[in-house]
PDB file of N, CA and C in Angstrom:
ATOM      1  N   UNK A   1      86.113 116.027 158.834  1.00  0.00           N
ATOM      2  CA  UNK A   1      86.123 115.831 157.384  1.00  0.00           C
ATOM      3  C   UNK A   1      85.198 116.853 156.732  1.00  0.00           C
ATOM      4  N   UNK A   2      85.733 117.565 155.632  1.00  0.00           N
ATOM      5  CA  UNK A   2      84.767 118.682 155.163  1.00  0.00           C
ATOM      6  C   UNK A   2      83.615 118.175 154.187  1.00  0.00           C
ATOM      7  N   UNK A   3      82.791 118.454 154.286  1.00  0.00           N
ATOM      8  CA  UNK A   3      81.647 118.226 153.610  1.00  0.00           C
ATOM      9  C   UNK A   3      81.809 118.327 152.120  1.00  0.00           C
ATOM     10  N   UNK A   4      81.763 117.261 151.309  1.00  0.00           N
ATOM     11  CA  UNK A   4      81.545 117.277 150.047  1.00  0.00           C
ATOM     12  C   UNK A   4      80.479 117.789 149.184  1.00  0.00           C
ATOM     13  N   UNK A   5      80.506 118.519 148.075  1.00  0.00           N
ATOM     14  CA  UNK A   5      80.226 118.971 147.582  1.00  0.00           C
ATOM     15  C   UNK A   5      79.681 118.483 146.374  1.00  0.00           C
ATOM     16  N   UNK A   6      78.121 117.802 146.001  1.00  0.00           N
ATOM     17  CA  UNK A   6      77.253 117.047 145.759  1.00  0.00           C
ATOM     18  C   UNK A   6      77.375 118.247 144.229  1.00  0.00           C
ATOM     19  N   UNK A   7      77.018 119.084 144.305  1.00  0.00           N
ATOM     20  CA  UNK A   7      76.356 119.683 143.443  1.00  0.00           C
ATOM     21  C   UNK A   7      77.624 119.895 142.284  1.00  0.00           C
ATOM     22  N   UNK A   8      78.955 120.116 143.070  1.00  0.00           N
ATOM     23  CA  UNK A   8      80.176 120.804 142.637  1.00  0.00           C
ATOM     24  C   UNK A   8      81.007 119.323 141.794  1.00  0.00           C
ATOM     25  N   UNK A   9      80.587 117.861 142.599  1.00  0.00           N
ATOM     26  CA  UNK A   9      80.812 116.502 141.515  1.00  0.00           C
ATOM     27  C   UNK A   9      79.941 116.431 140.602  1.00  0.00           C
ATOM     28  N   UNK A  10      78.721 116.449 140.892  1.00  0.00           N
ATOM     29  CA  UNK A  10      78.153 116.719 139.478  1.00  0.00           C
ATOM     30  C   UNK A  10      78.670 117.300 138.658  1.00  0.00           C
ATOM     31  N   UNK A  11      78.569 118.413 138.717  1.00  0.00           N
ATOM     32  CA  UNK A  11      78.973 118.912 137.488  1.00  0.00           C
ATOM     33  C   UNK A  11      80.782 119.028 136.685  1.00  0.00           C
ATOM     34  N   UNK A  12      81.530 118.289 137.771  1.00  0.00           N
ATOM     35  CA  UNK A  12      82.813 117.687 136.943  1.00  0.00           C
ATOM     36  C   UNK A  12      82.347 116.747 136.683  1.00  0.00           C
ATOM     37  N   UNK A  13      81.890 115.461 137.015  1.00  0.00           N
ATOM     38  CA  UNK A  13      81.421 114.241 136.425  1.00  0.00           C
ATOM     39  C   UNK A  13      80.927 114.151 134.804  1.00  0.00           C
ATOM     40  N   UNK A  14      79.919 115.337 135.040  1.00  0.00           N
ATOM     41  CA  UNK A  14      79.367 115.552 133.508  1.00  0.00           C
ATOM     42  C   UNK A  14      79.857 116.047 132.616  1.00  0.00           C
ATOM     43  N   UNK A  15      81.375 116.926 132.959  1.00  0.00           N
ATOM     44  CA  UNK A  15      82.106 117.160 132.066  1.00  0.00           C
ATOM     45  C   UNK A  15      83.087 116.199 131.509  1.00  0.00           C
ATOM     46  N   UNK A  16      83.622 115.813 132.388  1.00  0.00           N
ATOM     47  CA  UNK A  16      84.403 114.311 132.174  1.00  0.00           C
ATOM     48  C   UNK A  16      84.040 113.394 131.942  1.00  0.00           C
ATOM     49  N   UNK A  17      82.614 113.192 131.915  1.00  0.00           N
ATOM     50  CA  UNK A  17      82.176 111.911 130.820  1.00  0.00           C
ATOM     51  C   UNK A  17      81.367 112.528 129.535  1.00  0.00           C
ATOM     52  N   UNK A  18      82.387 112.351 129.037  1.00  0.00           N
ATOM     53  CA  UNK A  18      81.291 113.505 127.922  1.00  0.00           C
ATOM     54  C   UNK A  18      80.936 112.585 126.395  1.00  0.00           C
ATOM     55  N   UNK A  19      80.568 111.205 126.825  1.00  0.00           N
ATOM     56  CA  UNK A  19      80.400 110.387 125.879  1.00  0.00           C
ATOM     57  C   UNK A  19      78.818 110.445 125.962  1.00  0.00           C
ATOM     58  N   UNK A  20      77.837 110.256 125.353  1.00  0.00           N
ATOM     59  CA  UNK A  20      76.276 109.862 125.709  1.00  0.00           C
ATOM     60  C   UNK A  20      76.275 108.449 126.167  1.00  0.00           C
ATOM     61  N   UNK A  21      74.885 107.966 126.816  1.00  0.00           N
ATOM     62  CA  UNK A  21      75.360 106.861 127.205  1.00  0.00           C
ATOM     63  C   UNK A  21      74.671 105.482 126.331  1.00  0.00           C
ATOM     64  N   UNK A  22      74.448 106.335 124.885  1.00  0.00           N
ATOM     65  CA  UNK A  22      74.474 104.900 123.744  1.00  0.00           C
ATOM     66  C   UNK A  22      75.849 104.959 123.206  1.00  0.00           C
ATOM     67  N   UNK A  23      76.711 105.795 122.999  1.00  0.00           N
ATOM     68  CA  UNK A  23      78.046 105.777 122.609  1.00  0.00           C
ATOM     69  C   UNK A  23      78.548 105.304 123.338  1.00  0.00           C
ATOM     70  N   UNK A  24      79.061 105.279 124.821  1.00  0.00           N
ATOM     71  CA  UNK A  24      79.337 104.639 125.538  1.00  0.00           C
ATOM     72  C   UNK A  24      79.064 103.423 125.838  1.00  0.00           C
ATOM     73  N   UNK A  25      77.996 102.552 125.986  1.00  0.00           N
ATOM     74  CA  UNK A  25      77.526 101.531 125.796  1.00  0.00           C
ATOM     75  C   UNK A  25      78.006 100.948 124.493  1.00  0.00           C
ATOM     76  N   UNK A  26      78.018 101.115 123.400  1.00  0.00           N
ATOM     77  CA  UNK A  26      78.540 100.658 122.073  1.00  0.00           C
ATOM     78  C   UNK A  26      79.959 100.440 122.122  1.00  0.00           C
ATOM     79  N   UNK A  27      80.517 101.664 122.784  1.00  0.00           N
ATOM     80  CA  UNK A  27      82.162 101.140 123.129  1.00  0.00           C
ATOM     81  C   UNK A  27      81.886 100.275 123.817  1.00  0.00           C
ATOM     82  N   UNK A  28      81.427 100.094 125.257  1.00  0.00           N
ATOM     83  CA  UNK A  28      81.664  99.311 125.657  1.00  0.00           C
ATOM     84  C   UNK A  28      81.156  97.292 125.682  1.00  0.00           C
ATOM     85  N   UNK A  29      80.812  97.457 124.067  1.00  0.00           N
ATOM     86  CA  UNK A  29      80.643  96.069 123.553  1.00  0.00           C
ATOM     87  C   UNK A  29      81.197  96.101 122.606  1.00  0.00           C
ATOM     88  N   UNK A  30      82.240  96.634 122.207  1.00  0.00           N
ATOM     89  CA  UNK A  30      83.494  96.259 120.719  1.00  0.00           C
ATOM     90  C   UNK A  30      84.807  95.665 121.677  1.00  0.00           C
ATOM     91  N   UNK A  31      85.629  95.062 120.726  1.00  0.00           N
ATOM     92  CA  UNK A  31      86.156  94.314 121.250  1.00  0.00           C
ATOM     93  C   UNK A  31      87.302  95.397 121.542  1.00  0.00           C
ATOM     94  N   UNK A  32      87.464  96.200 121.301  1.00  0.00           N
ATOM     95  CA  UNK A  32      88.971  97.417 121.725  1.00  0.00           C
ATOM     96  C   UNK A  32      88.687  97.449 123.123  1.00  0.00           C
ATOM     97  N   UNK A  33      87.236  97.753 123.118  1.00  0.00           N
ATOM     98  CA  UNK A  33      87.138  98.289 124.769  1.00  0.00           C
ATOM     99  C   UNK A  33      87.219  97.396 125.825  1.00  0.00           C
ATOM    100  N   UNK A  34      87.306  95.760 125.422  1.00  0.00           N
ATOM    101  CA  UNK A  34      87.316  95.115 126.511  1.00  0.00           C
ATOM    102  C   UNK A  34      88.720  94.498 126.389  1.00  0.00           C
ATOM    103  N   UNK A  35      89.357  94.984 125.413  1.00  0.00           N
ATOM    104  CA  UNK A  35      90.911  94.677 125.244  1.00  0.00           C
ATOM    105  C   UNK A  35      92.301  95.194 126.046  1.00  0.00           C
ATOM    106  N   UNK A  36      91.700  96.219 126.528  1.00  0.00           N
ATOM    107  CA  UNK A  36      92.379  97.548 127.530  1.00  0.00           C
ATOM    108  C   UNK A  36      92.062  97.483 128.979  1.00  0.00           C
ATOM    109  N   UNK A  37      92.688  97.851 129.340  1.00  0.00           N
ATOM    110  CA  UNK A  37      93.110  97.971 131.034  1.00  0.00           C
ATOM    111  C   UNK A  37      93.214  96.868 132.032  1.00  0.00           C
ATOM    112  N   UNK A  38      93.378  97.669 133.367  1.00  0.00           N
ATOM    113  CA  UNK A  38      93.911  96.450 134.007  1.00  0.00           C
ATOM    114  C   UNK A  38      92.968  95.280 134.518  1.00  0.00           C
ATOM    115  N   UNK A  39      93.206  94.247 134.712  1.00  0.00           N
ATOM    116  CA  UNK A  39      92.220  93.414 134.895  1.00  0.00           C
ATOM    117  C   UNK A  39      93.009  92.291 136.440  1.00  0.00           C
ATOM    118  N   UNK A  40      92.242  92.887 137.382  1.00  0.00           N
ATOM    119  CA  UNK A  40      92.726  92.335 138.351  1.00  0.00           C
ATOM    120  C   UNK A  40      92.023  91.241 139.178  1.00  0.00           C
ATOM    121  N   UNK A  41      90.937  91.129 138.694  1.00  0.00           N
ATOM    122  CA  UNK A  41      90.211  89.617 139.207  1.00  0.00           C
ATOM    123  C   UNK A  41      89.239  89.349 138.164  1.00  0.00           C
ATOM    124  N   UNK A  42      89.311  88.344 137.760  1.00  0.00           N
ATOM    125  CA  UNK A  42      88.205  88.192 136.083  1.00  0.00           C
ATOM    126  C   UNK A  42      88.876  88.416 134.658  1.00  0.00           C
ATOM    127  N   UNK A  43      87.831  88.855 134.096  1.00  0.00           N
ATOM    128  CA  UNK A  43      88.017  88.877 132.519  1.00  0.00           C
ATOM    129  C   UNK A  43      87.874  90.377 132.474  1.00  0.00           C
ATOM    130  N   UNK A  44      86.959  90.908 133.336  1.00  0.00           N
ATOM    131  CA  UNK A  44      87.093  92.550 133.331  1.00  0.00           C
ATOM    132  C   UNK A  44      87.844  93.529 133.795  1.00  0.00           C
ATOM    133  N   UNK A  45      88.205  94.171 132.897  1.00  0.00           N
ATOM    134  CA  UNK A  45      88.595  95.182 133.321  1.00  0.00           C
ATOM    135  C   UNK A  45      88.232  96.262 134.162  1.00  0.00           C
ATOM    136  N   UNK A  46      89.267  96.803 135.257  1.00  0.00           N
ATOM    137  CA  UNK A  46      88.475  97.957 136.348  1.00  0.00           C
ATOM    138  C   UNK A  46      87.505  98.924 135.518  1.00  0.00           C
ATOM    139  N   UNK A  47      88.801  99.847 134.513  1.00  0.00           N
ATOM    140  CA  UNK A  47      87.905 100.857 133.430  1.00  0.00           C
ATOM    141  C   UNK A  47      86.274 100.045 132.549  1.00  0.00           C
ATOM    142  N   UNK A  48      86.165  98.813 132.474  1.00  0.00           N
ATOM    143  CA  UNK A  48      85.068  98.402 131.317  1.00  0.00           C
ATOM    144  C   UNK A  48      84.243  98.828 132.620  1.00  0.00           C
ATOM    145  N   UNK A  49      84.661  98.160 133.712  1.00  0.00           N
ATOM    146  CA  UNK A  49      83.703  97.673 134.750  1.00  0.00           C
ATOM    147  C   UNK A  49      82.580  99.200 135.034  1.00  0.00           C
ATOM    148  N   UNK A  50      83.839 100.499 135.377  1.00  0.00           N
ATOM    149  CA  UNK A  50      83.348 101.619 135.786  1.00  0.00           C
ATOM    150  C   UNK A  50      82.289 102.046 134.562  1.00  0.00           C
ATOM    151  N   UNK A  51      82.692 101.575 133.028  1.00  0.00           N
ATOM    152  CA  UNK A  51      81.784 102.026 132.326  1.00  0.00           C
ATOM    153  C   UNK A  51      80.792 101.783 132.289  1.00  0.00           C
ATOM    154  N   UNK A  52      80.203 100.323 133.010  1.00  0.00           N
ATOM    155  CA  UNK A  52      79.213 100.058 133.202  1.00  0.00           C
ATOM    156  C   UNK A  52      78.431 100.795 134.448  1.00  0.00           C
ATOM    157  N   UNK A  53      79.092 101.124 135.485  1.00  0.00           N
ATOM    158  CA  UNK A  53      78.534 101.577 136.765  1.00  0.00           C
ATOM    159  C   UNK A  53      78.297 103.085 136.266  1.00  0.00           C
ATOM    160  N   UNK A  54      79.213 103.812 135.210  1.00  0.00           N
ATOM    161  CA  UNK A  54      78.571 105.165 134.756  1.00  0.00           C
ATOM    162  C   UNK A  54      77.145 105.389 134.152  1.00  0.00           C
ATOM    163  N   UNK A  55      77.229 104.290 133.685  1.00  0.00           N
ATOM    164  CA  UNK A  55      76.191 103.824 132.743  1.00  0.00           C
ATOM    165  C   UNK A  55      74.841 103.769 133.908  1.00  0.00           C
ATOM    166  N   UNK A  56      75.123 103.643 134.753  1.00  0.00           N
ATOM    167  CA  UNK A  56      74.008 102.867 135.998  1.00  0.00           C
ATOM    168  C   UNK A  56      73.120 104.122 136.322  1.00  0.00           C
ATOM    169  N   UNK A  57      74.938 105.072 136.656  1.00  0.00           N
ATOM    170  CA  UNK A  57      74.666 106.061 137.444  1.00  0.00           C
ATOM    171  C   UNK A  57      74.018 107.323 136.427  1.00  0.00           C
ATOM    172  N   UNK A  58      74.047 107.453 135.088  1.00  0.00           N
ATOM    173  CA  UNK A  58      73.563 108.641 134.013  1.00  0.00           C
ATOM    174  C   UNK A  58      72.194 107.672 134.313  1.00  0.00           C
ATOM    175  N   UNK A  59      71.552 106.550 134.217  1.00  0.00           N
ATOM    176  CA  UNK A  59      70.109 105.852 133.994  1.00  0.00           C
ATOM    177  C   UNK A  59      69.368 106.518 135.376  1.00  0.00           C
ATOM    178  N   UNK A  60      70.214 106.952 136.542  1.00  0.00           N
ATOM    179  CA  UNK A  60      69.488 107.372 137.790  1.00  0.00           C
ATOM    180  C   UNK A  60      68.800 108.755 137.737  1.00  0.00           C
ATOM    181  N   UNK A  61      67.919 108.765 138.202  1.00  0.00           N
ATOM    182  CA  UNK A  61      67.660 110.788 139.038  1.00  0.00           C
ATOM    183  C   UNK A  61      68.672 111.144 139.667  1.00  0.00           C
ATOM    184  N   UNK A  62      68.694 112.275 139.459  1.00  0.00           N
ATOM    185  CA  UNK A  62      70.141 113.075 140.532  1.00  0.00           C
ATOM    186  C   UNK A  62      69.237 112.831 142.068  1.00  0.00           C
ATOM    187  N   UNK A  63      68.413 113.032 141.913  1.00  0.00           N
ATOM    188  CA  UNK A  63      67.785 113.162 143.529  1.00  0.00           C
ATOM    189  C   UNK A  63      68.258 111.152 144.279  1.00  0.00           C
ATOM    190  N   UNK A  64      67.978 110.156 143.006  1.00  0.00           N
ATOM    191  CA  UNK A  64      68.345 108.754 143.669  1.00  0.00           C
ATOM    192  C   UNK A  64      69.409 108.459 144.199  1.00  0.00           C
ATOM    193  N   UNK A  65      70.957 109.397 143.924  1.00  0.00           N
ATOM    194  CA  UNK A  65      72.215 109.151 143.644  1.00  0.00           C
ATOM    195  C   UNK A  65      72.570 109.332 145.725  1.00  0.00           C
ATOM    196  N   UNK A  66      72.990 107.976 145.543  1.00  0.00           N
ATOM    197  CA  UNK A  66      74.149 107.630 146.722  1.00  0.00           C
ATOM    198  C   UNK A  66      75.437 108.310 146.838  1.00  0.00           C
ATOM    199  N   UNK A  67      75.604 108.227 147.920  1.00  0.00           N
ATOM    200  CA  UNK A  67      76.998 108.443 148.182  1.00  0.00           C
ATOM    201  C   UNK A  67      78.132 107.203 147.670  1.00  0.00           C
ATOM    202  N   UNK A  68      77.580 106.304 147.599  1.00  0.00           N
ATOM    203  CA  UNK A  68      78.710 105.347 146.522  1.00  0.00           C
ATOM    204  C   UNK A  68      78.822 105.558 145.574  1.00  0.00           C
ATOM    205  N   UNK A  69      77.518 106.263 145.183  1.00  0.00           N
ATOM    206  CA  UNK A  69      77.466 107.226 143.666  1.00  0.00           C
ATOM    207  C   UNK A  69      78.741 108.177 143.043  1.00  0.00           C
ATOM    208  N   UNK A  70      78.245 109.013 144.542  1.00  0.00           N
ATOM    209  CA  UNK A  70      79.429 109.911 144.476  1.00  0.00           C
ATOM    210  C   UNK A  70      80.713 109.664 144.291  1.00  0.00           C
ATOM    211  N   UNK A  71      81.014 108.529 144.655  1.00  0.00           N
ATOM    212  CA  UNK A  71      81.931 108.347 145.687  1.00  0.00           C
ATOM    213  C   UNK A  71      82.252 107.863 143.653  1.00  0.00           C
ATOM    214  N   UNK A  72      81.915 107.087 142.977  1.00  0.00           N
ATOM    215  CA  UNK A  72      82.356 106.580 142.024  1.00  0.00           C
ATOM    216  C   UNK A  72      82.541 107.770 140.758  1.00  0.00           C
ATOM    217  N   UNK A  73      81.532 108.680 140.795  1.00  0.00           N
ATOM    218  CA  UNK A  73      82.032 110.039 140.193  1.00  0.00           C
ATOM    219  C   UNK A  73      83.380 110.611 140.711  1.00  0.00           C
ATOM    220  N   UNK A  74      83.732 110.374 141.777  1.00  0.00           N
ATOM    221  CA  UNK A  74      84.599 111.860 141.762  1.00  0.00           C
ATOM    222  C   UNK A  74      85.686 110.917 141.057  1.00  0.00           C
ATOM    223  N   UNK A  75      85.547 109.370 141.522  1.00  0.00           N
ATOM    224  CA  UNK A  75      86.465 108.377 141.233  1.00  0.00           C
ATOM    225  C   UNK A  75      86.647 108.582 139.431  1.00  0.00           C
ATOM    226  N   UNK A  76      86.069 108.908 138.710  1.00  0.00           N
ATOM    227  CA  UNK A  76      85.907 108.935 137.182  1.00  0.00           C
ATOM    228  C   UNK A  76      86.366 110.255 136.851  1.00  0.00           C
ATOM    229  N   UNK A  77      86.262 111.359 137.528  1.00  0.00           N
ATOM    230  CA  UNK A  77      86.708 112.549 137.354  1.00  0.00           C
ATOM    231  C   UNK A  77      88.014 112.528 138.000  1.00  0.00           C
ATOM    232  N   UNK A  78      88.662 111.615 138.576  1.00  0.00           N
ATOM    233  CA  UNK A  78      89.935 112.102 139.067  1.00  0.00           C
ATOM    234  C   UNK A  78      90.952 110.806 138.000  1.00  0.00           C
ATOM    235  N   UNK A  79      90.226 110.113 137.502  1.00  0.00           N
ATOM    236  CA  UNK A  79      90.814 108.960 136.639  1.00  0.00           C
ATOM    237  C   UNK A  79      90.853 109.694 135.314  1.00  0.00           C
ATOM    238  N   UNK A  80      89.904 110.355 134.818  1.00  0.00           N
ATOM    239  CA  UNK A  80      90.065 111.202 133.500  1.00  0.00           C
ATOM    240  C   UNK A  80      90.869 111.975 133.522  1.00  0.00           C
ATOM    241  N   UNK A  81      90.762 113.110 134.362  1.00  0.00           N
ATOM    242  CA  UNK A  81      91.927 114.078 134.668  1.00  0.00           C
ATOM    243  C   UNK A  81      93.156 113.837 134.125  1.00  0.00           C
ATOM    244  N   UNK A  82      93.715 112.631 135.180  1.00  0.00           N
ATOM    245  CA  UNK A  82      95.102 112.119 135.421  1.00  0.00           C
ATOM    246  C   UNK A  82      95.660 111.509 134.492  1.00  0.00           C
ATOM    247  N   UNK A  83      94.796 110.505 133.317  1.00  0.00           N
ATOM    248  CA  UNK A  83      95.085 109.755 132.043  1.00  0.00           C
ATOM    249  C   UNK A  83      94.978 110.637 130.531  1.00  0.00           C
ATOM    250  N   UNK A  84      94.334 112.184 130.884  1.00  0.00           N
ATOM    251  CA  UNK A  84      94.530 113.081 129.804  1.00  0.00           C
ATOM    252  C   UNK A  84      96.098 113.651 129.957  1.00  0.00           C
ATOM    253  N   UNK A  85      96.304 113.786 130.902  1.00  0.00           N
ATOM    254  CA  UNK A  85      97.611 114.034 131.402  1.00  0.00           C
ATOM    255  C   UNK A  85      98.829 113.399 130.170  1.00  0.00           C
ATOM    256  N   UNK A  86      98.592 112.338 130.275  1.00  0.00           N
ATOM    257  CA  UNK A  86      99.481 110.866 130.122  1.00  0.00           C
ATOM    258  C   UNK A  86      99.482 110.543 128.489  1.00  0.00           C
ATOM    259  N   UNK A  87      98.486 111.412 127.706  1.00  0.00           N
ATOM    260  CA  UNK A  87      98.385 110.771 126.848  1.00  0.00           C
ATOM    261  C   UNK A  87      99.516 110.661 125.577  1.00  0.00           C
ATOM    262  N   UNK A  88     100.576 111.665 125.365  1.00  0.00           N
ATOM    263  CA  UNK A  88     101.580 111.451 124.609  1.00  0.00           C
ATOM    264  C   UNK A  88     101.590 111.412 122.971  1.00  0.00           C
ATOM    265  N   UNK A  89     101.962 110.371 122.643  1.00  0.00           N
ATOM    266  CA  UNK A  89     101.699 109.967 121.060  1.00  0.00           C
ATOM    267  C   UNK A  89     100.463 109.779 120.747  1.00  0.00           C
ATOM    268  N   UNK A  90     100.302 108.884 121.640  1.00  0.00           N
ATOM    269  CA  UNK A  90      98.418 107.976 121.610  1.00  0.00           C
ATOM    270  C   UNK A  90      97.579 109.161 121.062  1.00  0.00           C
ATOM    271  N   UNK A  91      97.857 110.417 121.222  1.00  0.00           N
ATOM    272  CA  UNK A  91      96.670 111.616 121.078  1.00  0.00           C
ATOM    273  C   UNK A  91      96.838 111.210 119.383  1.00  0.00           C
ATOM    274  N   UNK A  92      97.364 110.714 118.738  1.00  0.00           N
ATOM    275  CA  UNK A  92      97.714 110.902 117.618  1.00  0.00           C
ATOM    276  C   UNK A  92      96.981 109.911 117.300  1.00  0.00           C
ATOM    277  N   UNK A  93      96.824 108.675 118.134  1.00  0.00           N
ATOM    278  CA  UNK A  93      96.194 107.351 117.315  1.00  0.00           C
ATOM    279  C   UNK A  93      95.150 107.268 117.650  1.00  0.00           C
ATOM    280  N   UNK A  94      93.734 107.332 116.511  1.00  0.00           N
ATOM    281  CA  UNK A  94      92.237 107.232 117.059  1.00  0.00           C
ATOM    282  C   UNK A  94      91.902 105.329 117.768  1.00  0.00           C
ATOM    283  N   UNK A  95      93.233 104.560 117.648  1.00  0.00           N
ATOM    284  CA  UNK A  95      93.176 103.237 117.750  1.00  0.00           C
ATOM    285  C   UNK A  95      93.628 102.901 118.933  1.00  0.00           C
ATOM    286  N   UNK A  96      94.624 103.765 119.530  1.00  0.00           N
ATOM    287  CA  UNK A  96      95.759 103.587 120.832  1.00  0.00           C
ATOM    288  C   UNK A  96      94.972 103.289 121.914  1.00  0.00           C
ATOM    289  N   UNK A  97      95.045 102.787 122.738  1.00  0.00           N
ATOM    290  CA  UNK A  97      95.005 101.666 124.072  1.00  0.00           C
ATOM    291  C   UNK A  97      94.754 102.788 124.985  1.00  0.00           C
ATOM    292  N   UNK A  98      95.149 104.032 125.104  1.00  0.00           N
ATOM    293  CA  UNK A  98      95.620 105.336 125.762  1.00  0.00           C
ATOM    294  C   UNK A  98      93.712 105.380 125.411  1.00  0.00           C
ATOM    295  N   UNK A  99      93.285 105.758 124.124  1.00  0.00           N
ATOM    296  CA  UNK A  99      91.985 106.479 124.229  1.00  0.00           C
ATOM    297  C   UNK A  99      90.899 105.039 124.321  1.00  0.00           C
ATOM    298  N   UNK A 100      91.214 104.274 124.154  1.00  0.00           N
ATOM    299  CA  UNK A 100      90.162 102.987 124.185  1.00  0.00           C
ATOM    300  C   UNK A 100      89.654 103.065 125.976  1.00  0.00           C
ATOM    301  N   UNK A 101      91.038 103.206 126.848  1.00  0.00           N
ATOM    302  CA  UNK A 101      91.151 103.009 128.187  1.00  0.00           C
ATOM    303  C   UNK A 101      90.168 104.261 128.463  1.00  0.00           C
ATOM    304  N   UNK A 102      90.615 105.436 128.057  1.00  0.00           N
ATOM    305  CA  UNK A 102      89.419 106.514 128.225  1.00  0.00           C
ATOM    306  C   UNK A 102      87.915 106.746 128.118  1.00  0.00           C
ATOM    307  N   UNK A 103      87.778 105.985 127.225  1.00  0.00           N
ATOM    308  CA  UNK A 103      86.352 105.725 126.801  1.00  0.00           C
ATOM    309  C   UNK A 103      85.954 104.828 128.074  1.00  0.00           C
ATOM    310  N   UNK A 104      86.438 103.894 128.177  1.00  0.00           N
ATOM    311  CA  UNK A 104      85.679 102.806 129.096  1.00  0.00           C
ATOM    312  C   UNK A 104      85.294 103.962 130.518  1.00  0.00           C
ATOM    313  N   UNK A 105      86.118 104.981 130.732  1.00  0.00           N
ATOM    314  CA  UNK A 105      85.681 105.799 131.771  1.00  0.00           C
ATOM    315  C   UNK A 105      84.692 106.808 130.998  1.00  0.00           C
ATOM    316  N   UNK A 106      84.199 106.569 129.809  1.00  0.00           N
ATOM    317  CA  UNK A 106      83.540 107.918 129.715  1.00  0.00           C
ATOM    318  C   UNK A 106      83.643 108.978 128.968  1.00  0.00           C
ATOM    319  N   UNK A 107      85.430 109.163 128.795  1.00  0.00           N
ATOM    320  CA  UNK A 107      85.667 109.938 128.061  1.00  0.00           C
ATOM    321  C   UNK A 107      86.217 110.148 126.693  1.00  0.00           C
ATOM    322  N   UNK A 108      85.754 110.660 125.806  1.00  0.00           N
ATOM    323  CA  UNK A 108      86.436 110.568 123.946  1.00  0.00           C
ATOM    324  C   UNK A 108      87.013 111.651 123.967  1.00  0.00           C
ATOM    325  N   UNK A 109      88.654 111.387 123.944  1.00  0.00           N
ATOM    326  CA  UNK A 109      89.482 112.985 123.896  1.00  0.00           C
ATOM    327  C   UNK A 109      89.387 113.036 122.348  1.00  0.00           C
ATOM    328  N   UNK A 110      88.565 112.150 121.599  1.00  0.00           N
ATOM    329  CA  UNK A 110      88.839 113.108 120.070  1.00  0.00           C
ATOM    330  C   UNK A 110      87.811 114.442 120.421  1.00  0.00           C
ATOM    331  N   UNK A 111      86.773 114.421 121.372  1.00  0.00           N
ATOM    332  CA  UNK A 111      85.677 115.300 121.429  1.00  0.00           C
ATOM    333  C   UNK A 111      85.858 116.308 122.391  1.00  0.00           C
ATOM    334  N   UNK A 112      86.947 116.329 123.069  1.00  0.00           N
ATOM    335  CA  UNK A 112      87.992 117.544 123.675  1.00  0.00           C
ATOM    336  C   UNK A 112      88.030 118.884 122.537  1.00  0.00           C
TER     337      UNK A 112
END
């Protein structure tokens, strides 16, 4: 297995969450943001959930950061990627379900 590249997730991580993490936090206590995505055991949603664990992981030192760390960055950088992809009409609506779901990972494509 090739050695991952610590330095090289960082710095997609930080591009792909490009919310601060009081904006982020604020989304993620309005009611849009806990209105969106999938919710497969609970009341939470996977995306609210990760916004909280981003949230965990921007409060850390880079030097504290785990490999579950990692492991949940690249997970946020390969979830942003793939849902900018997707976005369609929704780019049009600052209200759409499409960018609410984004935020909970982190990202505000109005700030693309």
């Amino acid at each position: 297995m090739p050695e991952i590249d610590h330095a090289e997730t960082w710095k997609d991580f930080n591009a792909a969450v490009n919310m601060t993490p009081a904006a982020l936090r604020k989304h993620l206590d309005s009611e849009a943001s806990q209105a969106v995505g999938q919710k497969s055991d609970g009341d939470e949603s996977t995306g609210h959930a990760m916004g909280r664990r981003i949230l965990a992981i921007k409060d850390k030192a880079k030097a504290d950061l785990t490999e579950d760390d990692y492991a949940a960055m690249r997970k946020v950088v390969g979830y942003v990627h793939r849902h900018l992809k997707q976005g369609g009409k929704a780019r049009s609506d600052p209200e759409s379900a499409w960018r609410m779901s984004l935020m909970n990972w982190g990202h505000d494509p109005e700030k693309d």
